[in-house]
N, C-alpha and C. Protein backbone atom coordinates (compact mmCIF):
# COMPACT_ATOMS: atom_id res chain seq x y z
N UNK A 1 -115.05 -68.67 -58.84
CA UNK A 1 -114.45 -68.14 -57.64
C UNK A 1 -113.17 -67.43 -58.05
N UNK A 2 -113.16 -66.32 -57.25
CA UNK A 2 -111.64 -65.75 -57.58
C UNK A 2 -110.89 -64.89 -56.46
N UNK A 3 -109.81 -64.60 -56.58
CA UNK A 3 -108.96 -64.24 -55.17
C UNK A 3 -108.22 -63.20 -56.10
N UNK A 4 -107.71 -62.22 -55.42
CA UNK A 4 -106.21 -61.14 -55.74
C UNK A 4 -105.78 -61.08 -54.45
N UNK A 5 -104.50 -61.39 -54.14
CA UNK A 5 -103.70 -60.96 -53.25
C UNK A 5 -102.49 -60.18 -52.91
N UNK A 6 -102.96 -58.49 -52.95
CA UNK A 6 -101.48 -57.70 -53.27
C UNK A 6 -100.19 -57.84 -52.13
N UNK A 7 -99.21 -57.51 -52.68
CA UNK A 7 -98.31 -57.29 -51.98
C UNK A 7 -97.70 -58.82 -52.01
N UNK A 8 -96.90 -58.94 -51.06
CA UNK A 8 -95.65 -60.03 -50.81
C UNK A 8 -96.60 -61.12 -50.18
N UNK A 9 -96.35 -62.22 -50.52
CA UNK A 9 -97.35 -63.66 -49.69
C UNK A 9 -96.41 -64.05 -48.70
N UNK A 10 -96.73 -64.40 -47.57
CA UNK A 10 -96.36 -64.68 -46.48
C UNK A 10 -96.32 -66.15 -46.35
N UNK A 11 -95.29 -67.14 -45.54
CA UNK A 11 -95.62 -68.79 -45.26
C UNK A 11 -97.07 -68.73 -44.71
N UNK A 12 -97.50 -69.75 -45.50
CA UNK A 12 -99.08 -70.59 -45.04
C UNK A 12 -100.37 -69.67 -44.84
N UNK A 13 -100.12 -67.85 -45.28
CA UNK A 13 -101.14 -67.18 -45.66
C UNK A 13 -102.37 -67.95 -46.71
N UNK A 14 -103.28 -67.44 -45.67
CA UNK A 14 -104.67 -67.62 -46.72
C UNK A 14 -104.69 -67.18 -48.10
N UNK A 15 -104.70 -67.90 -49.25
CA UNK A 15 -104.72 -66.84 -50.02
C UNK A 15 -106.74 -66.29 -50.75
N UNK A 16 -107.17 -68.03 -50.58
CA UNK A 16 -108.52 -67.77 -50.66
C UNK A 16 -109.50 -68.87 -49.59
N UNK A 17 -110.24 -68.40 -49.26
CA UNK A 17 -111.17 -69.31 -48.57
C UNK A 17 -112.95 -68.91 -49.06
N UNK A 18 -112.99 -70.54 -49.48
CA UNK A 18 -114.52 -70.69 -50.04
C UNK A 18 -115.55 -71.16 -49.22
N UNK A 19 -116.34 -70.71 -49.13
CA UNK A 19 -117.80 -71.90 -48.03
C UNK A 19 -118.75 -72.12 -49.49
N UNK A 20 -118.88 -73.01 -50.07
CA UNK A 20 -120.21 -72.79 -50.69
C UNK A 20 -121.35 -73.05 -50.60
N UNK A 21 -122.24 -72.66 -51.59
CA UNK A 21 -123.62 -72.59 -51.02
C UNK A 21 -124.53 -73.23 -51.45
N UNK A 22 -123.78 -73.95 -52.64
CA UNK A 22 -124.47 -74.41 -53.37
C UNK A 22 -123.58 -76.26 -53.77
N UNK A 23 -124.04 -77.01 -54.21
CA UNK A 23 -123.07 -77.95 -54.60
C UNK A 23 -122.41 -77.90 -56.01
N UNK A 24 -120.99 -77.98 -56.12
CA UNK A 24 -120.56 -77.77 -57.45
C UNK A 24 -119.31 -78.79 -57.78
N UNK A 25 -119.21 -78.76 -58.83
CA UNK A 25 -117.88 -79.85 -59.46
C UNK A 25 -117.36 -78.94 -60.38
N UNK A 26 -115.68 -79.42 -59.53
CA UNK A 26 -114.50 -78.56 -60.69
C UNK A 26 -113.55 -79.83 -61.38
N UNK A 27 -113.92 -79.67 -62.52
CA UNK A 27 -113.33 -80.72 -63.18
C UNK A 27 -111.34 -81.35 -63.30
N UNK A 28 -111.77 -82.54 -63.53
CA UNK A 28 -110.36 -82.61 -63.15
C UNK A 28 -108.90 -82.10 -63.35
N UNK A 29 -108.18 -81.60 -62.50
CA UNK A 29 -107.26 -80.95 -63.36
C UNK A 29 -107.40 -79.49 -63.19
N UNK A 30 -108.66 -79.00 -62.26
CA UNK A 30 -108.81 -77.85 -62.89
C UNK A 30 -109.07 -77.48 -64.04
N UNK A 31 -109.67 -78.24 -65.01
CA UNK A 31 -109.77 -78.30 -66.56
C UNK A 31 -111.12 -77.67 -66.92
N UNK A 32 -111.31 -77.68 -68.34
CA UNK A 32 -112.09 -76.68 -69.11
C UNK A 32 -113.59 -77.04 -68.71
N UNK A 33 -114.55 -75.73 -68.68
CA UNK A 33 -115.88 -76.15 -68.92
C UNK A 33 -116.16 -75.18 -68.95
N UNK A 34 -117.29 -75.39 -70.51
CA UNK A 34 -117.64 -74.50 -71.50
C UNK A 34 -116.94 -73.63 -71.60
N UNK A 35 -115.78 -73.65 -72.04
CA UNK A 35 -114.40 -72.79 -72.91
C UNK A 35 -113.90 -72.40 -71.70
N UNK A 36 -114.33 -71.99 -70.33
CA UNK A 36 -113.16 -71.42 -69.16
C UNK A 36 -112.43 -72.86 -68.53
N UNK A 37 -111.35 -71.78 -68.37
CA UNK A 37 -110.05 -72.59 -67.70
C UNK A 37 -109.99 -72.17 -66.09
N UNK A 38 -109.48 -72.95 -65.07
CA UNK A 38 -109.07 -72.40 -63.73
C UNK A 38 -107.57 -71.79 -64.24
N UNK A 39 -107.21 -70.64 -63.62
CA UNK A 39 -105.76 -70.34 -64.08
C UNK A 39 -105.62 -69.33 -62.66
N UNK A 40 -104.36 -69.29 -62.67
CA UNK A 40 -103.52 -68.82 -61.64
C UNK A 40 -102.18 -68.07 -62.01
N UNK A 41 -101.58 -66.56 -61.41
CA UNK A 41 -100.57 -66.98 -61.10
C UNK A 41 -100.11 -65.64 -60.08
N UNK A 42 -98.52 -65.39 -60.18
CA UNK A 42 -98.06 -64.06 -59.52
C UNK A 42 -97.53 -63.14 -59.99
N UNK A 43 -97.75 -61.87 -59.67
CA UNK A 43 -97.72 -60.80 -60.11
C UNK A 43 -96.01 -60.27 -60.50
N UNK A 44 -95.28 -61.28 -60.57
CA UNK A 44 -93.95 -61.10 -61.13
C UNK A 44 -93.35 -62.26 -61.13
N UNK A 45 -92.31 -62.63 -61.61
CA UNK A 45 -91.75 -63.83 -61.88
C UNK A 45 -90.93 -64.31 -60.42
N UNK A 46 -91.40 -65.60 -59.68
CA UNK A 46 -90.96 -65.81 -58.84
C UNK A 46 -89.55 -66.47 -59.23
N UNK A 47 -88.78 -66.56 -57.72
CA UNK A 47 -87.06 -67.14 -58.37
C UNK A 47 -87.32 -68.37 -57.60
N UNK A 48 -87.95 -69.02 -57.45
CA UNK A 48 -88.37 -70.63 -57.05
C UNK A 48 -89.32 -70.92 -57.04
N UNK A 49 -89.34 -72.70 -57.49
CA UNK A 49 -90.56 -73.17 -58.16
C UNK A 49 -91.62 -72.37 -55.98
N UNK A 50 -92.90 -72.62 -56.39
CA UNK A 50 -93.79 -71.60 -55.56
C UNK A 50 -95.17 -72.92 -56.00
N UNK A 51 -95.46 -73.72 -54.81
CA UNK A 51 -96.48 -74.38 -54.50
C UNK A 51 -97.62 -74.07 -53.59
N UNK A 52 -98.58 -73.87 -54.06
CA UNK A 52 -100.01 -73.11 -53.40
C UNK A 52 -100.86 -74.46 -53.13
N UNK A 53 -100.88 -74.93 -51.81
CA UNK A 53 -102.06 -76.03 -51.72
C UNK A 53 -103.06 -76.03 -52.03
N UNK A 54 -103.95 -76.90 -52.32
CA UNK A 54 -105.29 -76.31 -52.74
C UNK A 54 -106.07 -77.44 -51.62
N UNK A 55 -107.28 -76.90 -50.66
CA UNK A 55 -107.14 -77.95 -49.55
C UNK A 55 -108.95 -77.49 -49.59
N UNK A 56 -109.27 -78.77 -48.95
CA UNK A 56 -110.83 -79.01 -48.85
C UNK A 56 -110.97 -79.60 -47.22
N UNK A 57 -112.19 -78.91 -46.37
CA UNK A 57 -112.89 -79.21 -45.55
C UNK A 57 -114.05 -79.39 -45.58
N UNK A 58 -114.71 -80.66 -45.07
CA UNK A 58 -116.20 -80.96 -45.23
C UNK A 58 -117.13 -80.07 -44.52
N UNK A 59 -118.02 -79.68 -44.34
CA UNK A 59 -119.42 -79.51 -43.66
C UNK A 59 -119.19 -79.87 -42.52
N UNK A 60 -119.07 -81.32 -42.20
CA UNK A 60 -119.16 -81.66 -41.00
C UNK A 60 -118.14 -81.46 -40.00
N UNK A 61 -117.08 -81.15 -40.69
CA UNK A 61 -116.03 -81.12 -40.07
C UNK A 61 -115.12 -80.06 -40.77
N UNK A 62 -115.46 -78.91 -40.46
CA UNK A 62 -115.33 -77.47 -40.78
C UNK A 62 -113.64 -76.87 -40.74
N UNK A 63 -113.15 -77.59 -39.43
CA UNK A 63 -111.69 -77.20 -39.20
C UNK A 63 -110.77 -78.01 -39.83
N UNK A 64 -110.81 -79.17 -40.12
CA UNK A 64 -110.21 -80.53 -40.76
C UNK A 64 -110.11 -80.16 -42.44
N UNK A 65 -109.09 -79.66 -42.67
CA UNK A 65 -108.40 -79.45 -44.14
C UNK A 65 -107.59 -80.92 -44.53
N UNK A 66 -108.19 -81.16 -45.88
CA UNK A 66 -107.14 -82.24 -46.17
C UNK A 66 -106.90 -81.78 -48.10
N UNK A 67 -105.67 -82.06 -47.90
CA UNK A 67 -104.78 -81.73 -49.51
C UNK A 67 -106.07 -82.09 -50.64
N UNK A 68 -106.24 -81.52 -51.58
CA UNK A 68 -106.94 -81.91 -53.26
C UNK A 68 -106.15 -81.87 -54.25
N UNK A 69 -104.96 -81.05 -54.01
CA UNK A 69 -104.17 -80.65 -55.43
C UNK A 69 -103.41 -79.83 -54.83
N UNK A 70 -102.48 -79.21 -55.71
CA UNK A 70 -101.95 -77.85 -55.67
C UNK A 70 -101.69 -76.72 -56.86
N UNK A 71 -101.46 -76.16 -56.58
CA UNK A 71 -101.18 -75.18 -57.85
C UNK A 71 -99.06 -74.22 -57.57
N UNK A 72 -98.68 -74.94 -59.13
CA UNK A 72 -97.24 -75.09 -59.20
C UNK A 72 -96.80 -73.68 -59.65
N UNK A 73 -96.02 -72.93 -59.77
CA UNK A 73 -95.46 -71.60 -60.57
C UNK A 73 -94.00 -71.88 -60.25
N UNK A 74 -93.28 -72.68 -61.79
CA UNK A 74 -92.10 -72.94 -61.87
C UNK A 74 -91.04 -71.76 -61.75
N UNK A 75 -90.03 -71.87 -61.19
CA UNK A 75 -89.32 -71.04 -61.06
C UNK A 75 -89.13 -70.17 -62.66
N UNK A 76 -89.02 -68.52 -62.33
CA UNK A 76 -89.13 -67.65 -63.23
C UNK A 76 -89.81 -67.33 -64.49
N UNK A 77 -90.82 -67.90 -63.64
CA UNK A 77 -92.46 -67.87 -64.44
C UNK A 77 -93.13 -67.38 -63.76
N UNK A 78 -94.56 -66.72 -64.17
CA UNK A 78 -95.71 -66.29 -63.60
C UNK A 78 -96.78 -67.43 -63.28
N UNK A 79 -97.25 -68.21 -64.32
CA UNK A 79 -98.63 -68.50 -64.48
C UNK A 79 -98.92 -70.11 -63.94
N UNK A 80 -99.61 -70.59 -63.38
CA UNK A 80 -99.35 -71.20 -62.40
C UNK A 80 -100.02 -72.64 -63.01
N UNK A 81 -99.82 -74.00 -62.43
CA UNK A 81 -100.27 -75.09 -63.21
C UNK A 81 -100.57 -76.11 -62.13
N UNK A 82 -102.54 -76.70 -62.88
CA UNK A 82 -102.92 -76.42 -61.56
C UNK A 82 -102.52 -78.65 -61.76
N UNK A 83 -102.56 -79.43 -60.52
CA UNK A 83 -102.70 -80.66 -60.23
C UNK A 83 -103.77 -81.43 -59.13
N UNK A 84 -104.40 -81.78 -59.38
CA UNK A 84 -105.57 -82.26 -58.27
C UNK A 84 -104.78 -84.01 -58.32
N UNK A 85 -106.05 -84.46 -57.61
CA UNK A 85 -105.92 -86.11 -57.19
C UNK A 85 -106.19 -87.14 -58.07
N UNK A 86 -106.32 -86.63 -59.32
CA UNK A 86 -106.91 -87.32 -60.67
C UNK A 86 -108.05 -87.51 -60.25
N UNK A 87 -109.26 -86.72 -60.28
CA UNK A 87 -110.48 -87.10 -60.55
C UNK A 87 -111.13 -85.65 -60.50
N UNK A 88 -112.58 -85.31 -61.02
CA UNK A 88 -113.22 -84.18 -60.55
C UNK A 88 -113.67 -84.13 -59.09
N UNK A 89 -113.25 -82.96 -58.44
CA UNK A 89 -114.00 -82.53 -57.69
C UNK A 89 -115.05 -81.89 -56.57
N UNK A 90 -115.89 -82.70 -56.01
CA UNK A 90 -117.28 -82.66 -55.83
C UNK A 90 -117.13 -81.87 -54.15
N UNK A 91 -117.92 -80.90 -54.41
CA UNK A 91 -117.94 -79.86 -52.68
C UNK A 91 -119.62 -79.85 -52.74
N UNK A 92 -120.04 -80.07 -51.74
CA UNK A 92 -121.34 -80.27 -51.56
C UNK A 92 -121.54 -78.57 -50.45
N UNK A 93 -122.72 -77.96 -50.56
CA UNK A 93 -123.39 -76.92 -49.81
C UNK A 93 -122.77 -77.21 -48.05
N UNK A 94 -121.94 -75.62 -47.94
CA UNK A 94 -121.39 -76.00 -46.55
C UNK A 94 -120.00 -76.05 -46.53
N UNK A 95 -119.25 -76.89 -47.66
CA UNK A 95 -118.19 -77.71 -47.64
C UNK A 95 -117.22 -76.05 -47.74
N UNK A 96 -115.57 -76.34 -47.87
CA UNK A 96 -115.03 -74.99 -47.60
C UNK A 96 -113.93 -75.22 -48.61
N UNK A 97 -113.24 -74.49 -49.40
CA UNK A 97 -112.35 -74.60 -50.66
C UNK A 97 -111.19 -73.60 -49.75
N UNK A 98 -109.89 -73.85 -49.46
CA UNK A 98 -108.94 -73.00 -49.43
C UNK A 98 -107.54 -73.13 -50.25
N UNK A 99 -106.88 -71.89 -50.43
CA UNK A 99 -105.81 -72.04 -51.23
C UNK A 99 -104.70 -71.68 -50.20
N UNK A 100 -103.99 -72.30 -49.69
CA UNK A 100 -102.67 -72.00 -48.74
C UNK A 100 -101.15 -71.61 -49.26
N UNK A 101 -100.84 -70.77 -49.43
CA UNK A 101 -99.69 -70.80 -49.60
C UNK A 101 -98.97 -71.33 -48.86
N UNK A 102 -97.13 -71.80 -49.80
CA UNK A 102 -96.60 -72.37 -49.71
C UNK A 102 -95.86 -72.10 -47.84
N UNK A 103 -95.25 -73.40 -47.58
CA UNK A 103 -94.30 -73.16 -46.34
C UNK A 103 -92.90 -72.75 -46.12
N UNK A 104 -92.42 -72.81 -47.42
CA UNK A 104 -91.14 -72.19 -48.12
C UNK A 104 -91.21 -70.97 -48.43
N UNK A 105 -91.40 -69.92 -48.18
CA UNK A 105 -91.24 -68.52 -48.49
C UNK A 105 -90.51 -68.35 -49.54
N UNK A 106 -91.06 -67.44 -50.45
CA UNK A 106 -90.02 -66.85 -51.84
C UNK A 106 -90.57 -65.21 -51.54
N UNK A 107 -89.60 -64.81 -51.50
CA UNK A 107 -89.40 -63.24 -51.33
C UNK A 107 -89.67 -62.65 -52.25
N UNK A 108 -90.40 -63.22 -53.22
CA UNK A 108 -90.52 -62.91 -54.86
C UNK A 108 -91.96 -63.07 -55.56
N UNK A 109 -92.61 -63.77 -54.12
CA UNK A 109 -93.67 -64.70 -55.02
C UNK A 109 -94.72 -63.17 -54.03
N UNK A 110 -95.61 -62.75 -55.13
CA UNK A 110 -95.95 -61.43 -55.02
C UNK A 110 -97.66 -61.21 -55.63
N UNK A 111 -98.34 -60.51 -55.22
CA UNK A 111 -99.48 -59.87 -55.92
C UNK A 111 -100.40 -61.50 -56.79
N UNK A 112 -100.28 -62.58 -55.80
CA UNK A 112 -101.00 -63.96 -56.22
C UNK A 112 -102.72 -63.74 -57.11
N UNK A 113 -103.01 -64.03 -58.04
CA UNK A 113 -104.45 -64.04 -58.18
C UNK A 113 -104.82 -65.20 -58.74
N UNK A 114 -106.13 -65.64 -58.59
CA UNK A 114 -106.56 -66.76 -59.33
C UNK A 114 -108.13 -66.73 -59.29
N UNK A 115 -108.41 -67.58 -60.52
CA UNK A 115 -109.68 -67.53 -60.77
C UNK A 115 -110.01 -69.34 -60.91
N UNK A 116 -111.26 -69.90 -60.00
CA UNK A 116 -111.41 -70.98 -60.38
C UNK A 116 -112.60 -71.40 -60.67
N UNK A 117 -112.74 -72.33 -61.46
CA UNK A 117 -113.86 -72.73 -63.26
C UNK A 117 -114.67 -74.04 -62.28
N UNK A 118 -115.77 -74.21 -61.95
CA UNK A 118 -116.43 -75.33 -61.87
C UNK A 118 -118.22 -74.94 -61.76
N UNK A 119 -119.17 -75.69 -61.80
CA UNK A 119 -120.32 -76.05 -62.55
C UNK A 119 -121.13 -76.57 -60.93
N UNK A 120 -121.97 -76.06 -60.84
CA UNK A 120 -123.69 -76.37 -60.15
C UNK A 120 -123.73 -77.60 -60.35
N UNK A 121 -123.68 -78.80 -59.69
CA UNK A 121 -124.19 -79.72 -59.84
C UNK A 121 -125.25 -80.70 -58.98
């Protein structure tokens, strides 16, 4: 899965929203499988640390987002570092993947992209 978002990010803008279609597992951490990484970041060096939620809704309950992780971009850095709930995972066919930006606005945090790594299961 992957997102680009040009221009300036706005509080609590979408930055990606997933339905999938299939069932898949992203390993923990956002971590490696078969040599790809999930990685993230913004298109210039933000001037405060810049937290991107990373939030999951079930199937059954389509509107109901609840936290998985987030993804960090320390102040006057680009590239972003991702944290889940310590464990892999698991979105079953239906289920919905979104990335929210932060509620703190950085006037800096700009041109967001990310690409994320997980497996058919």
């Amino acid at each position: 899965m992957g997102c680009f978002v040009p221009g300036t990010i706005y509080t609590g803008q979408h930055l990606l929203v997933h339905r999938f279609s299939i069932d898949v597992t992203i390993p923990d951490e956002f971590g490696a499988y078969l040599g790809h990484v999930s990685q993230a970041r913004s298109g210039v060096a933000v001037t405060a640390d810049v937290v991107v939620q990373i939030m999951k809704a079930l199937a059954a309950s389509p509107g109901t987002f609840t936290s998985i992780g987030t993804i960090t971009i320390a102040a006057g850095t680009y590239t972003g570092v991702f944290v889940t709930t310590g464990a892999e995972l698991s979105f079953s066919d239906g289920d919905t993947l979104a990335l929210i930006a932060p509620v703190l606005e950085d006037a800096t945090f700009a041109d967001f992209a990310a690409t994320l790594v997980g497996y058919e299961s």
